[in-house]
C-alpha atoms as a PDB file:
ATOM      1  CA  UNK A   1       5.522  11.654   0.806  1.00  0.00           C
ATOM      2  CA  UNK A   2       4.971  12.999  -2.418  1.00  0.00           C
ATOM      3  CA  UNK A   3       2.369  12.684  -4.981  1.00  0.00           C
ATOM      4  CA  UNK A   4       3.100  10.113  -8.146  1.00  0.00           C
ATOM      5  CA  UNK A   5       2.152   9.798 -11.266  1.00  0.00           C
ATOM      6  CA  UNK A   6       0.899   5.984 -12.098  1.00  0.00           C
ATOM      7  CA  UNK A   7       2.398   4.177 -14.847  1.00  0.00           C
ATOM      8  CA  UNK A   8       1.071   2.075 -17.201  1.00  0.00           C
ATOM      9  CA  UNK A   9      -0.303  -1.514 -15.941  1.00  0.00           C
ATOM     10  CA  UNK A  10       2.368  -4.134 -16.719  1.00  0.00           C
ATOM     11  CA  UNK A  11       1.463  -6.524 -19.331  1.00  0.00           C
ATOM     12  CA  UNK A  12       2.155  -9.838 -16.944  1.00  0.00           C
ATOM     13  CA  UNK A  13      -0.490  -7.953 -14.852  1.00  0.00           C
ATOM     14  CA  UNK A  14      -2.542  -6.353 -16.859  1.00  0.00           C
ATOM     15  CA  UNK A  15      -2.827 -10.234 -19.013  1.00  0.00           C
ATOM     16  CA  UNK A  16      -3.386 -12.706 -15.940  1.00  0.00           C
ATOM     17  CA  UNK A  17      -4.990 -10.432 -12.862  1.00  0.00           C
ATOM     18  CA  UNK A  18      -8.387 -12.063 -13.595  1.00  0.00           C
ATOM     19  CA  UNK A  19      -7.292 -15.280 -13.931  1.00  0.00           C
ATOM     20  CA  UNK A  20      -5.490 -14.839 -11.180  1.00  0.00           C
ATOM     21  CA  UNK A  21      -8.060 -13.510  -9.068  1.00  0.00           C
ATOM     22  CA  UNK A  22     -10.419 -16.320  -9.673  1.00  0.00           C
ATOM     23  CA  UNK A  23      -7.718 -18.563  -8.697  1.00  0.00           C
ATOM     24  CA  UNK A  24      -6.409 -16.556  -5.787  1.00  0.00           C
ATOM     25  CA  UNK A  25      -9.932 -15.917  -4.438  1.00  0.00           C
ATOM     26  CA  UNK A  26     -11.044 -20.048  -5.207  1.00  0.00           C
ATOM     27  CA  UNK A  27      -7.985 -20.542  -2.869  1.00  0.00           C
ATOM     28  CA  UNK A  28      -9.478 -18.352  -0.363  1.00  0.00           C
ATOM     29  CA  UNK A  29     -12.261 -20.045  -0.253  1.00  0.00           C
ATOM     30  CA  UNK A  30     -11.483 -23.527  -0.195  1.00  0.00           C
ATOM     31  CA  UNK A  31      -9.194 -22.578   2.966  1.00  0.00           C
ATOM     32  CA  UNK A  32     -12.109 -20.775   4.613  1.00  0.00           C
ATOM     33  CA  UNK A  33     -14.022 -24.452   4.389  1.00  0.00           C
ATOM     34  CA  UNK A  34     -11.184 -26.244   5.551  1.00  0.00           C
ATOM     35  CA  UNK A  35      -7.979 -24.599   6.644  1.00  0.00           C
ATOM     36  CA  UNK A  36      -5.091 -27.021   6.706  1.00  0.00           C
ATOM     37  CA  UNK A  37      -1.041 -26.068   5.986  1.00  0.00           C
ATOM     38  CA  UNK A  38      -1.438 -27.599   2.702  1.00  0.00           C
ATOM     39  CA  UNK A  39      -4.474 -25.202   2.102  1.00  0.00           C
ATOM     40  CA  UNK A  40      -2.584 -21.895   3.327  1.00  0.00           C
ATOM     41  CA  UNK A  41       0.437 -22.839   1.040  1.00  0.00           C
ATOM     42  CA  UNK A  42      -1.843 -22.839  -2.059  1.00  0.00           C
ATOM     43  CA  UNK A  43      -3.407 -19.608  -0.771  1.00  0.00           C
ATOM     44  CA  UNK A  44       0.221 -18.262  -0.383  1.00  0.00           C
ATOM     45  CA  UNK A  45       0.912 -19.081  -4.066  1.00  0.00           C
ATOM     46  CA  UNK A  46      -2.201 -17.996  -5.597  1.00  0.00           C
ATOM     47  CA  UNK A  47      -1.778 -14.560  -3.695  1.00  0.00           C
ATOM     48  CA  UNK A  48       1.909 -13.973  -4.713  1.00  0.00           C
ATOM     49  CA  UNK A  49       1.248 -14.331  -8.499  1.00  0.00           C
ATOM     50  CA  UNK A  50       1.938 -10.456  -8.376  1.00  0.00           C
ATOM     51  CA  UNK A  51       4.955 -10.529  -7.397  1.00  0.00           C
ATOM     52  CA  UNK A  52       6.864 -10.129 -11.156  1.00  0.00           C
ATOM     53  CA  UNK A  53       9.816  -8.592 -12.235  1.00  0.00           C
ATOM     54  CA  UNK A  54       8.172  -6.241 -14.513  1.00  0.00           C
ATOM     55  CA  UNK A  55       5.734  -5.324 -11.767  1.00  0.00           C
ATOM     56  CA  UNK A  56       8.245  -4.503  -9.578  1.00  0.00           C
ATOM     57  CA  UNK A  57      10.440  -3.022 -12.528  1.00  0.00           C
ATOM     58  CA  UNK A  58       7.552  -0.087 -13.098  1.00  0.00           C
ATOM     59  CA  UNK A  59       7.094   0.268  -9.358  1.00  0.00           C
ATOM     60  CA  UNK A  60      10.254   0.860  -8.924  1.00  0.00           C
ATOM     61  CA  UNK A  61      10.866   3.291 -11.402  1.00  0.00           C
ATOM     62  CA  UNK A  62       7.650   4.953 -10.759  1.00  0.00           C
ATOM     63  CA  UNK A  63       8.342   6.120  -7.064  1.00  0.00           C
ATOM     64  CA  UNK A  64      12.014   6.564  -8.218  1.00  0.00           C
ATOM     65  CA  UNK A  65      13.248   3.640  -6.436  1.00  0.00           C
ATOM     66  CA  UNK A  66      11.947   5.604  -3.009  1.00  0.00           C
ATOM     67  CA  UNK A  67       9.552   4.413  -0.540  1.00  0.00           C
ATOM     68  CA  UNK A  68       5.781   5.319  -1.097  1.00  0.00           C
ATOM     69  CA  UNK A  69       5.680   6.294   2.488  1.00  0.00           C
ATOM     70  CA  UNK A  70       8.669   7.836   3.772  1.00  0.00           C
ATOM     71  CA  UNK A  71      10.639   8.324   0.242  1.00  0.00           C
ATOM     72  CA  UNK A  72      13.529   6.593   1.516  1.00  0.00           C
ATOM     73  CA  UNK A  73      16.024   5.297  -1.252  1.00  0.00           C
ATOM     74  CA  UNK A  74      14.711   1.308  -1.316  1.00  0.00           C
ATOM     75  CA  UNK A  75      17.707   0.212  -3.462  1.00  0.00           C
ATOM     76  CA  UNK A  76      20.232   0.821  -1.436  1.00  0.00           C
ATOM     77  CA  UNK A  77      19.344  -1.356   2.062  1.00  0.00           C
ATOM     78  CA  UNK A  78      17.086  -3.800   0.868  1.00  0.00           C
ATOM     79  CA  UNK A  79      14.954  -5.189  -2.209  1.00  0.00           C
ATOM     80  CA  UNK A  80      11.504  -3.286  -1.075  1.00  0.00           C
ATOM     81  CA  UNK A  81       8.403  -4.509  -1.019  1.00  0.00           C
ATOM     82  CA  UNK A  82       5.297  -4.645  -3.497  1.00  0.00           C
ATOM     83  CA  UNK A  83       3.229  -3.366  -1.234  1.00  0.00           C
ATOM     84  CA  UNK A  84      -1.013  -3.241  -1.141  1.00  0.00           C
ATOM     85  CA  UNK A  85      -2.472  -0.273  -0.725  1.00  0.00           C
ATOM     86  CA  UNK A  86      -5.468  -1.496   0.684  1.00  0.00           C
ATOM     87  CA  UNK A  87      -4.200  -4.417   2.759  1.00  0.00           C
ATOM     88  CA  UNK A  88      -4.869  -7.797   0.556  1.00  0.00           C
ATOM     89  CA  UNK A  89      -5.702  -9.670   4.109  1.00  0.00           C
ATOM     90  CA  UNK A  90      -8.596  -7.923   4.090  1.00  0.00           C
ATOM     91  CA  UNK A  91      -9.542  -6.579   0.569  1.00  0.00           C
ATOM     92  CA  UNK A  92      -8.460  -9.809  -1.361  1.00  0.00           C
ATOM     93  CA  UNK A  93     -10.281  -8.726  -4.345  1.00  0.00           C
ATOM     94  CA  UNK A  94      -7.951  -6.045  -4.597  1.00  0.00           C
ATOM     95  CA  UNK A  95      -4.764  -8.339  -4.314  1.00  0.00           C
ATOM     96  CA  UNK A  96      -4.166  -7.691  -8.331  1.00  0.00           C
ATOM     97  CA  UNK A  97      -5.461  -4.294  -8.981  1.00  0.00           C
ATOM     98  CA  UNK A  98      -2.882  -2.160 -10.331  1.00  0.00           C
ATOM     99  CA  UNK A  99      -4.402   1.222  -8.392  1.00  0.00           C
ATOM    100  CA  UNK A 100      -3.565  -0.952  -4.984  1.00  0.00           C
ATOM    101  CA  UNK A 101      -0.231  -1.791  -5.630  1.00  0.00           C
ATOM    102  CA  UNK A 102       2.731   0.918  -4.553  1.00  0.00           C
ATOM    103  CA  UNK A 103       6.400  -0.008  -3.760  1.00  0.00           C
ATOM    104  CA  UNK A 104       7.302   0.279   0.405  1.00  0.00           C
ATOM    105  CA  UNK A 105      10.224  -0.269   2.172  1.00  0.00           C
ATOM    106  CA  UNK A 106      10.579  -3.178   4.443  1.00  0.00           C
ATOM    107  CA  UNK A 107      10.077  -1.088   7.797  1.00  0.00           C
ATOM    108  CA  UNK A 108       7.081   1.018   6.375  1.00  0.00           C
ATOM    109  CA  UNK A 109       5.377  -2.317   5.295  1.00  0.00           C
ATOM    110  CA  UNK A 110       6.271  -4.165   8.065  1.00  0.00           C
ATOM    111  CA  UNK A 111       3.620  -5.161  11.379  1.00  0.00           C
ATOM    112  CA  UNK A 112       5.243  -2.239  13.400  1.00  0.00           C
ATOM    113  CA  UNK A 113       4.082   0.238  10.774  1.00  0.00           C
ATOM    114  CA  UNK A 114       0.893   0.040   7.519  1.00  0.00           C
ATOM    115  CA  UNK A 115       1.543  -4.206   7.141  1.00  0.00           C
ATOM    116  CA  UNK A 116      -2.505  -4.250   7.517  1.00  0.00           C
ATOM    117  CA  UNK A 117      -3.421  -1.246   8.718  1.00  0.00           C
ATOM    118  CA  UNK A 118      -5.995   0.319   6.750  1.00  0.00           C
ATOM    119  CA  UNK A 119      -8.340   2.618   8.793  1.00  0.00           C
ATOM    120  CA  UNK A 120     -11.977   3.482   7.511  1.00  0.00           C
ATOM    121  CA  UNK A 121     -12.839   6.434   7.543  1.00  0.00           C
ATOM    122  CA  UNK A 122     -15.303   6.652  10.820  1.00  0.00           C
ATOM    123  CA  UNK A 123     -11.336   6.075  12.361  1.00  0.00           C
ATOM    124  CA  UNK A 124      -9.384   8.631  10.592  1.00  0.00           C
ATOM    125  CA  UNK A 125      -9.135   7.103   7.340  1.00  0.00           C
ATOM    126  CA  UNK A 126      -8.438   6.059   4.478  1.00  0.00           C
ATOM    127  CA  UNK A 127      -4.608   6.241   4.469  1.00  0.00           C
ATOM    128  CA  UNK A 128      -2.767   8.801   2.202  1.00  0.00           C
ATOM    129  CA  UNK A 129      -2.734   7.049  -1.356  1.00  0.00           C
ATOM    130  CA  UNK A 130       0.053   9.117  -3.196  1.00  0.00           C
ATOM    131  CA  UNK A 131      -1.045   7.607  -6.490  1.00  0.00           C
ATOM    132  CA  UNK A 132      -4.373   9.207  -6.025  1.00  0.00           C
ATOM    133  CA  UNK A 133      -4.480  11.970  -3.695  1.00  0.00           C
ATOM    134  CA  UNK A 134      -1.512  14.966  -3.368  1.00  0.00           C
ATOM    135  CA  UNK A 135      -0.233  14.278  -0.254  1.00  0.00           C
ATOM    136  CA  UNK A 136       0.871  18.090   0.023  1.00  0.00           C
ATOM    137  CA  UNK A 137      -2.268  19.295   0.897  1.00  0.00           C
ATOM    138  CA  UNK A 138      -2.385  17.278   3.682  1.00  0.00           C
ATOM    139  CA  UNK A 139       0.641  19.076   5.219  1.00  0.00           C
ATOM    140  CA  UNK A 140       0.205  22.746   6.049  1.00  0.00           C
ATOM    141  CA  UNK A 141       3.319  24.843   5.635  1.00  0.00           C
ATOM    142  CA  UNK A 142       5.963  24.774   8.601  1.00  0.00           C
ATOM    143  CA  UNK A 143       3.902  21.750   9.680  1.00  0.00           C
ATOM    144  CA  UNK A 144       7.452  20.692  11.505  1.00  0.00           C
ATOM    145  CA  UNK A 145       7.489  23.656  13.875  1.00  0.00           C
ATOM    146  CA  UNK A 146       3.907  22.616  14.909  1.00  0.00           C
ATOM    147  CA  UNK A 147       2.642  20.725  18.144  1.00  0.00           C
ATOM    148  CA  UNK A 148       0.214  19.477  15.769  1.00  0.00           C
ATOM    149  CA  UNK A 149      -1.354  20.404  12.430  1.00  0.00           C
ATOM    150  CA  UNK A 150      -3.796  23.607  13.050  1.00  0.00           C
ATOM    151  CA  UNK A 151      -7.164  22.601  12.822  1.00  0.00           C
ATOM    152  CA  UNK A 152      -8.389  26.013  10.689  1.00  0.00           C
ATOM    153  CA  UNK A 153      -5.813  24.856   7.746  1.00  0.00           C
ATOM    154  CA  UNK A 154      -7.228  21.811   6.358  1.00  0.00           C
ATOM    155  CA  UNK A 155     -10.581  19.803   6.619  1.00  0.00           C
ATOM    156  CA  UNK A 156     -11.172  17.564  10.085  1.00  0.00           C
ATOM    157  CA  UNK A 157     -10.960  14.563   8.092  1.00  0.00           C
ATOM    158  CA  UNK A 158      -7.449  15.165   6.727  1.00  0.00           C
ATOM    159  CA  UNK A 159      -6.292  16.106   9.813  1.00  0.00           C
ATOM    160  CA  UNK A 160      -6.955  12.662  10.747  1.00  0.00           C
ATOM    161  CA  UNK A 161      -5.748  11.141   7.240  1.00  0.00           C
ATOM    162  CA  UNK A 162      -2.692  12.884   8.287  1.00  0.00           C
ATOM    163  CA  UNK A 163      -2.886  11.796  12.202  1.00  0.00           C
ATOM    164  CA  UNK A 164      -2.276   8.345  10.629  1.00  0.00           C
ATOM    165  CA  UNK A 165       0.347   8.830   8.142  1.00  0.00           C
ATOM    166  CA  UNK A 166       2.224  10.434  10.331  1.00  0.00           C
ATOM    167  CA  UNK A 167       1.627   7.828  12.881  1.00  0.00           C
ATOM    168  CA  UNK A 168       2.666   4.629  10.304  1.00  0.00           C
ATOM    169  CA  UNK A 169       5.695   6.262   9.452  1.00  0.00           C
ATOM    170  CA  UNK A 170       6.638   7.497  13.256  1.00  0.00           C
ATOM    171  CA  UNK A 171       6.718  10.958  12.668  1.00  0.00           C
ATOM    172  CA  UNK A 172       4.036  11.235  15.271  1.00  0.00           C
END
């Protein structure tokens, strides 16, 4: 994991998140009241609107085409994954926020690995965001060679921002 410099917002984003969000979180809502099939579809729709070429056009040139997790090359296997941040299951109003969206590959996003994991930080969180944070100081040097990450080389709660990464991408 390496850190990344955010692009720009895409325009399809950056023009319809609010709209979006009003109709995403209306959706929400109205299935909360009364969840039928016909209710989760219209949630399922609402909640995808990000899910644009151009999005996924600036995500994927942003983390070079890699993984935001394990920088493996996406491209090559499979399509990847706009993936939230801050799982959208449980932070909806973040579903459309540009600073919560990264690109994943299909294992690191899937429900073996983050899918909704997103600890707090009373249980080792929040998660490594490589948009925001330098995920190099997280990892002391020769890290690999270690049982575990010494405890005198960083502060207690990256030890267990790391404890998690490591465990999402099964490096544990």
């Amino acid at each position: 994991m390496i850190f990344v410099t955010r692009a720009n917002e895409p325009l399809v984003l950056k023009d319809n998140k609010a709209n979006w969000l009003l109709d995403y979180l209306a959706a929400l809502k109205t299935h909360k009241l009364n969840p039928t099939k016909s209710s989760k579809e219209i949630v399922g729709q609402k909640e995808n609107k990000y899910r644009q070429v151009e999005v996924k056009n600036v995500l994927k040139i942003m983390f070079a085409d890699k993984c935001a997790y394990c920088e493996s090359y996406i491209g090559h296997v499979s399509y990847g994954h706009i993936e939230h941040f801050m799982p959208k299951a449980k932070y909806p109003k973040h579903c459309f926020n540009w600073g919560n969206i990264l690109l994943a590959c299909e294992i690191c996003n899937g429900a073996q690995y983050k899918s909704v994991f997103f600890p707090q930080k009373k249980e080792g969180g929040p998660l490594i965001n490589p948009t925001k944070e330098d995920p190099s100081t997280f990892f002391p040097l020769n890290m690999i060679q270690l049982p575990q990450p010494p405890m005198f080389w960083v502060k207690m709660q990256e030890v267990l921002q790391l404890k998690n990464y490591l465990a999402l991408i099964d490096l544990n």
